[in-house]
PDB file of N, CA and C in Angstrom:
ATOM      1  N   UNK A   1       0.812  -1.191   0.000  1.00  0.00           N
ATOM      2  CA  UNK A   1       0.000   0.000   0.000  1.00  0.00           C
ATOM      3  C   UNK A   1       0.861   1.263   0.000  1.00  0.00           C
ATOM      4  N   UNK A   2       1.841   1.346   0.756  1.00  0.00           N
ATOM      5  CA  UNK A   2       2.413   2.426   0.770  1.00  0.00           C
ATOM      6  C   UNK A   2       3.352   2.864  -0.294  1.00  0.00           C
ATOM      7  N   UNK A   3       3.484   1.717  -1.502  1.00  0.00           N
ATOM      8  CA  UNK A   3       4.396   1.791  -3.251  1.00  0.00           C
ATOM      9  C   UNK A   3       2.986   2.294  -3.718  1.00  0.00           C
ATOM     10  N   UNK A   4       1.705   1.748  -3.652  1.00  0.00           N
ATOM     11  CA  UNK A   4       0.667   2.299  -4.509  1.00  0.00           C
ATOM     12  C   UNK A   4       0.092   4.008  -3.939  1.00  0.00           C
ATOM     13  N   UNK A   5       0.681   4.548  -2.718  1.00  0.00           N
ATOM     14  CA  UNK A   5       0.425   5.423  -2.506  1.00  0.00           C
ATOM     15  C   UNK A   5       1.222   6.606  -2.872  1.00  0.00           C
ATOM     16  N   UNK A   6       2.511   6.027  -2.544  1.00  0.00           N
ATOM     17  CA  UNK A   6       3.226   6.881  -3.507  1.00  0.00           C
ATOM     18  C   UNK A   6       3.507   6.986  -4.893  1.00  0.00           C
ATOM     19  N   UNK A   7       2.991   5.875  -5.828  1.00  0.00           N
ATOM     20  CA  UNK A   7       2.368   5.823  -6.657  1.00  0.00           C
ATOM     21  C   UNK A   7       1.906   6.995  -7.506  1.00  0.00           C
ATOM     22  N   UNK A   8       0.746   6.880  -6.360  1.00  0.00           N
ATOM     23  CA  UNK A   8      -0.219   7.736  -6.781  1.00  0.00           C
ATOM     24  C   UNK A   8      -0.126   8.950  -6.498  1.00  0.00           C
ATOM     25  N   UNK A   9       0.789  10.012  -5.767  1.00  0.00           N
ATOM     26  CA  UNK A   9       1.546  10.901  -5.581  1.00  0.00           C
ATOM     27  C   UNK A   9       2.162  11.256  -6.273  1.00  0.00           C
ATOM     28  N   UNK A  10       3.178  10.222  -6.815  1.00  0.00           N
ATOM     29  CA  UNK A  10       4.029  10.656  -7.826  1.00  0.00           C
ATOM     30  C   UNK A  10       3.335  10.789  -9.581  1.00  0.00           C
ATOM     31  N   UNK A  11       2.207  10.213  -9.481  1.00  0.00           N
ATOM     32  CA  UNK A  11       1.365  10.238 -10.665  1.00  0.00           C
ATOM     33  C   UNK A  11       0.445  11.226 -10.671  1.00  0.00           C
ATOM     34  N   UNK A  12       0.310  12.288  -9.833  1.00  0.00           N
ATOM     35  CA  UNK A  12      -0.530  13.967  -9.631  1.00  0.00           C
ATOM     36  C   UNK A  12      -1.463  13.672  -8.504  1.00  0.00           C
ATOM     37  N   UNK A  13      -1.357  12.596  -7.834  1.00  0.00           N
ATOM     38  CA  UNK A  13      -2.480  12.928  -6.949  1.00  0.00           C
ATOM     39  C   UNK A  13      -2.220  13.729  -5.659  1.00  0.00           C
ATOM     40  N   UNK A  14      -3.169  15.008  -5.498  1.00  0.00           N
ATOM     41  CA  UNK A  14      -2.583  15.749  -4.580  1.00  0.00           C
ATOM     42  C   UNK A  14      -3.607  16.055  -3.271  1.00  0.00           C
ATOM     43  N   UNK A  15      -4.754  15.065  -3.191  1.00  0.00           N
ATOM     44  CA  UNK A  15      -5.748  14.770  -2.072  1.00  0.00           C
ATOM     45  C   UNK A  15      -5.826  13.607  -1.561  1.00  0.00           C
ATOM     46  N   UNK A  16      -5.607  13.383  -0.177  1.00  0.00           N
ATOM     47  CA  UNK A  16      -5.599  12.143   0.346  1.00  0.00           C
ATOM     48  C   UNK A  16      -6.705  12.580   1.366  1.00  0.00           C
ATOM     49  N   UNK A  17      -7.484  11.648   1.722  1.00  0.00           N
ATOM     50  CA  UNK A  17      -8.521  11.947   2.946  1.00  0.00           C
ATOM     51  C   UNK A  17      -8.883  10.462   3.662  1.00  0.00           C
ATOM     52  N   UNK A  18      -8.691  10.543   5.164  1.00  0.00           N
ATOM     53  CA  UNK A  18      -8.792   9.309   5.944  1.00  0.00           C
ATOM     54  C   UNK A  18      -9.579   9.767   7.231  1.00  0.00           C
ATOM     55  N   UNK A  19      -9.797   8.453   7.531  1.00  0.00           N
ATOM     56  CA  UNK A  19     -10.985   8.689   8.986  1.00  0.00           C
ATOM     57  C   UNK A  19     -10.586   7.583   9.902  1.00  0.00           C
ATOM     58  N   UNK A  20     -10.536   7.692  11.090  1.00  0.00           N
ATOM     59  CA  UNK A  20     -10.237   6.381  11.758  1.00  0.00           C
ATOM     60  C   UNK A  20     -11.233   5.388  11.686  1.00  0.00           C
ATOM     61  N   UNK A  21     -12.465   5.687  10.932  1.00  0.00           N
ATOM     62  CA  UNK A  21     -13.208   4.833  10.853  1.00  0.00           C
ATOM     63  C   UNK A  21     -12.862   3.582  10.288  1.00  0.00           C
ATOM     64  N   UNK A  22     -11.744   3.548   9.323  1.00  0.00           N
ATOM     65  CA  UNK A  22     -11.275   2.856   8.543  1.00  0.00           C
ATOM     66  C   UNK A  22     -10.325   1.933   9.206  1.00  0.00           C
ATOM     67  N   UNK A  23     -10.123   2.186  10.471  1.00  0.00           N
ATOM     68  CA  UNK A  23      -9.404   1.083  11.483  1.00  0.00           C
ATOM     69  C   UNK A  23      -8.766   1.786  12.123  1.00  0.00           C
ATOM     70  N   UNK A  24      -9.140   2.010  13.287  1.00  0.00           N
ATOM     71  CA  UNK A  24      -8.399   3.235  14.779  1.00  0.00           C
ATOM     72  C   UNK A  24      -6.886   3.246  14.413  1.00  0.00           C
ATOM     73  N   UNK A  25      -6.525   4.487  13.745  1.00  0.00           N
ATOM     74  CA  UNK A  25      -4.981   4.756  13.593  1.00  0.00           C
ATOM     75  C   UNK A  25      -4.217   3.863  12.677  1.00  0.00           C
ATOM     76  N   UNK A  26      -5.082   2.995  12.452  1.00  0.00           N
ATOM     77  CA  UNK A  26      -3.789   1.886  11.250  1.00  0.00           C
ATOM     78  C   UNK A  26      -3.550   3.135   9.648  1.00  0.00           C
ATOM     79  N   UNK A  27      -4.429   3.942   9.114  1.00  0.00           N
ATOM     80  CA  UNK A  27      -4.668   3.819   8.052  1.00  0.00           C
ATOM     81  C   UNK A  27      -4.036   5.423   8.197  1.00  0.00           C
ATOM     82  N   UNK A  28      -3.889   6.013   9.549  1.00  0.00           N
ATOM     83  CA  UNK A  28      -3.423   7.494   9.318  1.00  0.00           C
ATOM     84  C   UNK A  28      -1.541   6.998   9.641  1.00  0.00           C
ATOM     85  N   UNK A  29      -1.423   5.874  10.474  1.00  0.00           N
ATOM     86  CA  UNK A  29      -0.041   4.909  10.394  1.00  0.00           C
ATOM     87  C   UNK A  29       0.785   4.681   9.183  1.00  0.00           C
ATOM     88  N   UNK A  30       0.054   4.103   8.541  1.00  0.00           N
ATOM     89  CA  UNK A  30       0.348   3.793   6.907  1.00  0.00           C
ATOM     90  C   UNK A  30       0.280   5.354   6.025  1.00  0.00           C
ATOM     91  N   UNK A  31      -0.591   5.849   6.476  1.00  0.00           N
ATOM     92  CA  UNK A  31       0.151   7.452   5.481  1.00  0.00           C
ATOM     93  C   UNK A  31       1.181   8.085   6.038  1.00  0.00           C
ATOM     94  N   UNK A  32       1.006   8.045   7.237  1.00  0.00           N
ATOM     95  CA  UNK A  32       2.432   8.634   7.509  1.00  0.00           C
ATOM     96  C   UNK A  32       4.302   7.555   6.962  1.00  0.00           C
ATOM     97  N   UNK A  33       3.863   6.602   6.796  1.00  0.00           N
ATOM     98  CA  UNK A  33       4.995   5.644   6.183  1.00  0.00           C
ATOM     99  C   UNK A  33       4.745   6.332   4.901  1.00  0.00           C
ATOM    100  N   UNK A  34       4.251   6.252   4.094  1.00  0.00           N
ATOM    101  CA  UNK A  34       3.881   6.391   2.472  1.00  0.00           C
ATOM    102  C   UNK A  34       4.249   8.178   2.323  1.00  0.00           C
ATOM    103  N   UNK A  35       4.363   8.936   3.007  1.00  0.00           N
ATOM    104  CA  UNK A  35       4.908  10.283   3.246  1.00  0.00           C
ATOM    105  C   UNK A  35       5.945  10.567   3.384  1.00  0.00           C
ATOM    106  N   UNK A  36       6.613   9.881   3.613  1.00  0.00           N
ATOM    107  CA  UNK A  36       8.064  10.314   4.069  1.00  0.00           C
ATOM    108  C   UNK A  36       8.765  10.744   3.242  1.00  0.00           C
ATOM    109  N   UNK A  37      10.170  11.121   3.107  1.00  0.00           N
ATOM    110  CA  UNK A  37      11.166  11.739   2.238  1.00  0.00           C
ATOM    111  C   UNK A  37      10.387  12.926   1.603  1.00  0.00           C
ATOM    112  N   UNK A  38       9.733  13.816   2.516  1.00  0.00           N
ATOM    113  CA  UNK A  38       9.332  14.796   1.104  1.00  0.00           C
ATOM    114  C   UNK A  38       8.073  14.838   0.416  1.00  0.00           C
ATOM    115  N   UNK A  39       7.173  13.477   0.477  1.00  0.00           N
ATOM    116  CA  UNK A  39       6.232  12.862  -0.017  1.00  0.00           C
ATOM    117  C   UNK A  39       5.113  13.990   0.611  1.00  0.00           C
ATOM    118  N   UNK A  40       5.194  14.318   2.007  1.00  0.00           N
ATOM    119  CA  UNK A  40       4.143  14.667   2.931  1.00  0.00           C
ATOM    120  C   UNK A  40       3.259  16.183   1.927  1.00  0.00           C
ATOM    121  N   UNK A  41       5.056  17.376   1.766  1.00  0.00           N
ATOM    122  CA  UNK A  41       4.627  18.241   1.068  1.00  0.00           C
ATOM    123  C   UNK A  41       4.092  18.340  -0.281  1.00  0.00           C
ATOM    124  N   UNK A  42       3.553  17.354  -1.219  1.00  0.00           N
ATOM    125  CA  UNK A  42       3.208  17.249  -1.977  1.00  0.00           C
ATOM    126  C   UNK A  42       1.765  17.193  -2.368  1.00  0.00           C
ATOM    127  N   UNK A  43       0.977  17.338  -1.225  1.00  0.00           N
ATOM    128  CA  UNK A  43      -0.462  16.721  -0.891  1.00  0.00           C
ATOM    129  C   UNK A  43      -1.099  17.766  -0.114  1.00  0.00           C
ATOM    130  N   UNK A  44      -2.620  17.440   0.079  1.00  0.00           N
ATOM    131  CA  UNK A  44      -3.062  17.947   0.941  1.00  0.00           C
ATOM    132  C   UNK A  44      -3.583  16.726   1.393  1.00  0.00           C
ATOM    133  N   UNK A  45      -3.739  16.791   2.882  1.00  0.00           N
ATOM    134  CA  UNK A  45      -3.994  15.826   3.987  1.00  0.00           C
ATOM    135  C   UNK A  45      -5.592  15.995   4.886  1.00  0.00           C
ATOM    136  N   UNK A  46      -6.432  15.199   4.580  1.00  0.00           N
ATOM    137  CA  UNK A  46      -7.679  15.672   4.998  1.00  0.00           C
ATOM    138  C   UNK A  46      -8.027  14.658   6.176  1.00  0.00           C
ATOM    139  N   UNK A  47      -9.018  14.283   7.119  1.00  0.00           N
ATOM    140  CA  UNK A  47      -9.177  13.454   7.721  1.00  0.00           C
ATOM    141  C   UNK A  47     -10.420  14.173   8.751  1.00  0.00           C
ATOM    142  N   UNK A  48     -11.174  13.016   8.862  1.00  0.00           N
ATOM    143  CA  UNK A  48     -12.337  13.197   9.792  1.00  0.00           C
ATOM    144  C   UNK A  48     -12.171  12.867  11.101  1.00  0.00           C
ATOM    145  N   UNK A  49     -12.857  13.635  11.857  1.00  0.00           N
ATOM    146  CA  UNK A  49     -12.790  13.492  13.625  1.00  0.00           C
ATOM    147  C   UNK A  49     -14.216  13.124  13.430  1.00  0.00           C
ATOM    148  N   UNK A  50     -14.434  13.074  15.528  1.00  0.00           N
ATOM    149  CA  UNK A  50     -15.751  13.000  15.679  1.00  0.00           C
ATOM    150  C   UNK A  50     -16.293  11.780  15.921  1.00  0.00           C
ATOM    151  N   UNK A  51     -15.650  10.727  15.511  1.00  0.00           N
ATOM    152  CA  UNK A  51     -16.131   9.376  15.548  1.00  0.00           C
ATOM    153  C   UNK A  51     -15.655   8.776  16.697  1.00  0.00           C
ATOM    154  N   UNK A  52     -15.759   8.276  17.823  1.00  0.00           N
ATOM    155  CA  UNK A  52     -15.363   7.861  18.740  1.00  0.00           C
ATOM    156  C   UNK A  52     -15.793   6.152  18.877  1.00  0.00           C
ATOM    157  N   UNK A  53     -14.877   5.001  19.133  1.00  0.00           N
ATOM    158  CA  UNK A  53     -14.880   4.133  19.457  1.00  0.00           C
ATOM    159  C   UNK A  53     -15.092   3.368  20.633  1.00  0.00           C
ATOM    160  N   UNK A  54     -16.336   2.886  20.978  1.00  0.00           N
ATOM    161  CA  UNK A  54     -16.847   2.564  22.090  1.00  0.00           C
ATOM    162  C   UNK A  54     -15.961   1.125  23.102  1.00  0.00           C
ATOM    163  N   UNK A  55     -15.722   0.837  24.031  1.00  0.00           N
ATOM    164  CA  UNK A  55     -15.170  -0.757  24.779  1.00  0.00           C
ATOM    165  C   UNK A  55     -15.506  -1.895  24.181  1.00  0.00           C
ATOM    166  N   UNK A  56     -17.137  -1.383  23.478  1.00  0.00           N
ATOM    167  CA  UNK A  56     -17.937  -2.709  22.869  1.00  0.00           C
ATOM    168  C   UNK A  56     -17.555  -2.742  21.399  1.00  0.00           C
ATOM    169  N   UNK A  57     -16.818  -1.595  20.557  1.00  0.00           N
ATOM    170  CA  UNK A  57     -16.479  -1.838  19.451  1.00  0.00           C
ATOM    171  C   UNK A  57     -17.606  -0.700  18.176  1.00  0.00           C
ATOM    172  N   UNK A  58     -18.602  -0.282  19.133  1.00  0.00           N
ATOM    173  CA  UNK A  58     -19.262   0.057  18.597  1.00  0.00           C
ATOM    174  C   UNK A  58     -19.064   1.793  18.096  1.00  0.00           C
ATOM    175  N   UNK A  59     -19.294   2.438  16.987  1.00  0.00           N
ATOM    176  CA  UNK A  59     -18.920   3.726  16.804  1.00  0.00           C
ATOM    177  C   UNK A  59     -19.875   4.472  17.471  1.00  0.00           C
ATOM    178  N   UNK A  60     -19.361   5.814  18.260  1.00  0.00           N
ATOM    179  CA  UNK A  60     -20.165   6.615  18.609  1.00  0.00           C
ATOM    180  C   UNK A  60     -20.007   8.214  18.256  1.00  0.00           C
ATOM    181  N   UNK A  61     -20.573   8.259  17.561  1.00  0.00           N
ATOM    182  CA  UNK A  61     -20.823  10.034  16.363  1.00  0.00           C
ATOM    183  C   UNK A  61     -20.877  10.775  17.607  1.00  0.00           C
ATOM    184  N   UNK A  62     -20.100  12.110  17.344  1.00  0.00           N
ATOM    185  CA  UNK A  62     -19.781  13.336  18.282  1.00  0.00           C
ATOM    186  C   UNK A  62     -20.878  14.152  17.744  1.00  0.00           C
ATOM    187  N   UNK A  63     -21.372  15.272  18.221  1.00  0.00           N
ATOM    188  CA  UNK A  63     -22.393  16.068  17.196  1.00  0.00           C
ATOM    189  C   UNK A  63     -23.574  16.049  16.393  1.00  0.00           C
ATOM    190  N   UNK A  64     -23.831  14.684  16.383  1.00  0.00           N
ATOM    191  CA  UNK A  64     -25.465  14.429  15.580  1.00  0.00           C
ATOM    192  C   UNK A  64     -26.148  13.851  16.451  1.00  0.00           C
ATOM    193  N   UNK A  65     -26.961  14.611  17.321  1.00  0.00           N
ATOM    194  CA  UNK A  65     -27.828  13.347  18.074  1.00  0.00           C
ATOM    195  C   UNK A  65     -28.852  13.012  17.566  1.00  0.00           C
ATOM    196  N   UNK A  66     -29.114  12.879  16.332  1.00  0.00           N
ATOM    197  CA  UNK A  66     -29.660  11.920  16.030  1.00  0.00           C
ATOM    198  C   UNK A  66     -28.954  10.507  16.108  1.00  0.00           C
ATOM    199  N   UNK A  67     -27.740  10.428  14.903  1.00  0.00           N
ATOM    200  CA  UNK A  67     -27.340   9.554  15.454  1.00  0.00           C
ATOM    201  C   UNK A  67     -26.372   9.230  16.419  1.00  0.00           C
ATOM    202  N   UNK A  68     -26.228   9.958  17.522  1.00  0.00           N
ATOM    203  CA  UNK A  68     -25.937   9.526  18.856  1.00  0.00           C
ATOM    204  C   UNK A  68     -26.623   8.530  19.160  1.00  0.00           C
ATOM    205  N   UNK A  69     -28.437   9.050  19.385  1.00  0.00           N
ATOM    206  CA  UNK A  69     -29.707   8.319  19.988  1.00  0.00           C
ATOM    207  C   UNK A  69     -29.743   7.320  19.824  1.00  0.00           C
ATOM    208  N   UNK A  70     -29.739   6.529  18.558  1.00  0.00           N
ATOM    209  CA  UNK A  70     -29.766   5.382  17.746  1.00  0.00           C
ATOM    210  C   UNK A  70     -28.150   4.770  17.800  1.00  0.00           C
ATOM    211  N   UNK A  71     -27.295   5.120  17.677  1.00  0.00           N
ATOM    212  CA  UNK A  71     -26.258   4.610  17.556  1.00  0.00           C
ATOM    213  C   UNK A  71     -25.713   4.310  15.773  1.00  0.00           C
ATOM    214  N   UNK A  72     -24.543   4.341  15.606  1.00  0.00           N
ATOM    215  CA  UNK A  72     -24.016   3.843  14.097  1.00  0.00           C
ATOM    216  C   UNK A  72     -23.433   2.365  14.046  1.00  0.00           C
TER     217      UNK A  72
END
């Protein structure tokens, strides 16, 4: 992942966007590997908050109570 990311960096891509939703810290882990040497300034770096991970595994949304109420 991190040859296809720079990859894709080195081929014009200049938006990356991640959420821990995608697995608590593995996936903002792996961009920061795939960044290095220089890589970082080439991009813009987007990423979502807000999502909080419950003991039970379950996600819990910051700010919408709707779905607070209900759960995600």
């Amino acid at each position: 992942m991190i040859t296809l990311i720079r990859h894709a960096v080195a081929s014009g891509v200049t938006f990356l966007d991640t959420t821990d939703s995608y697995g608590p810290h593995t996936n903002e882990i792996l961009l920061g590997k795939a960044l290095q040497d220089g890589m970082r300034e080439k991009v813009e770096l987007a990423t979502k908050f807000g999502i909080l991970f419950t003991a039970d595994g379950k996600r819990d949304v910051r700010g919408d109570p709707a779905l607070r109420a209900g759960g995600v």
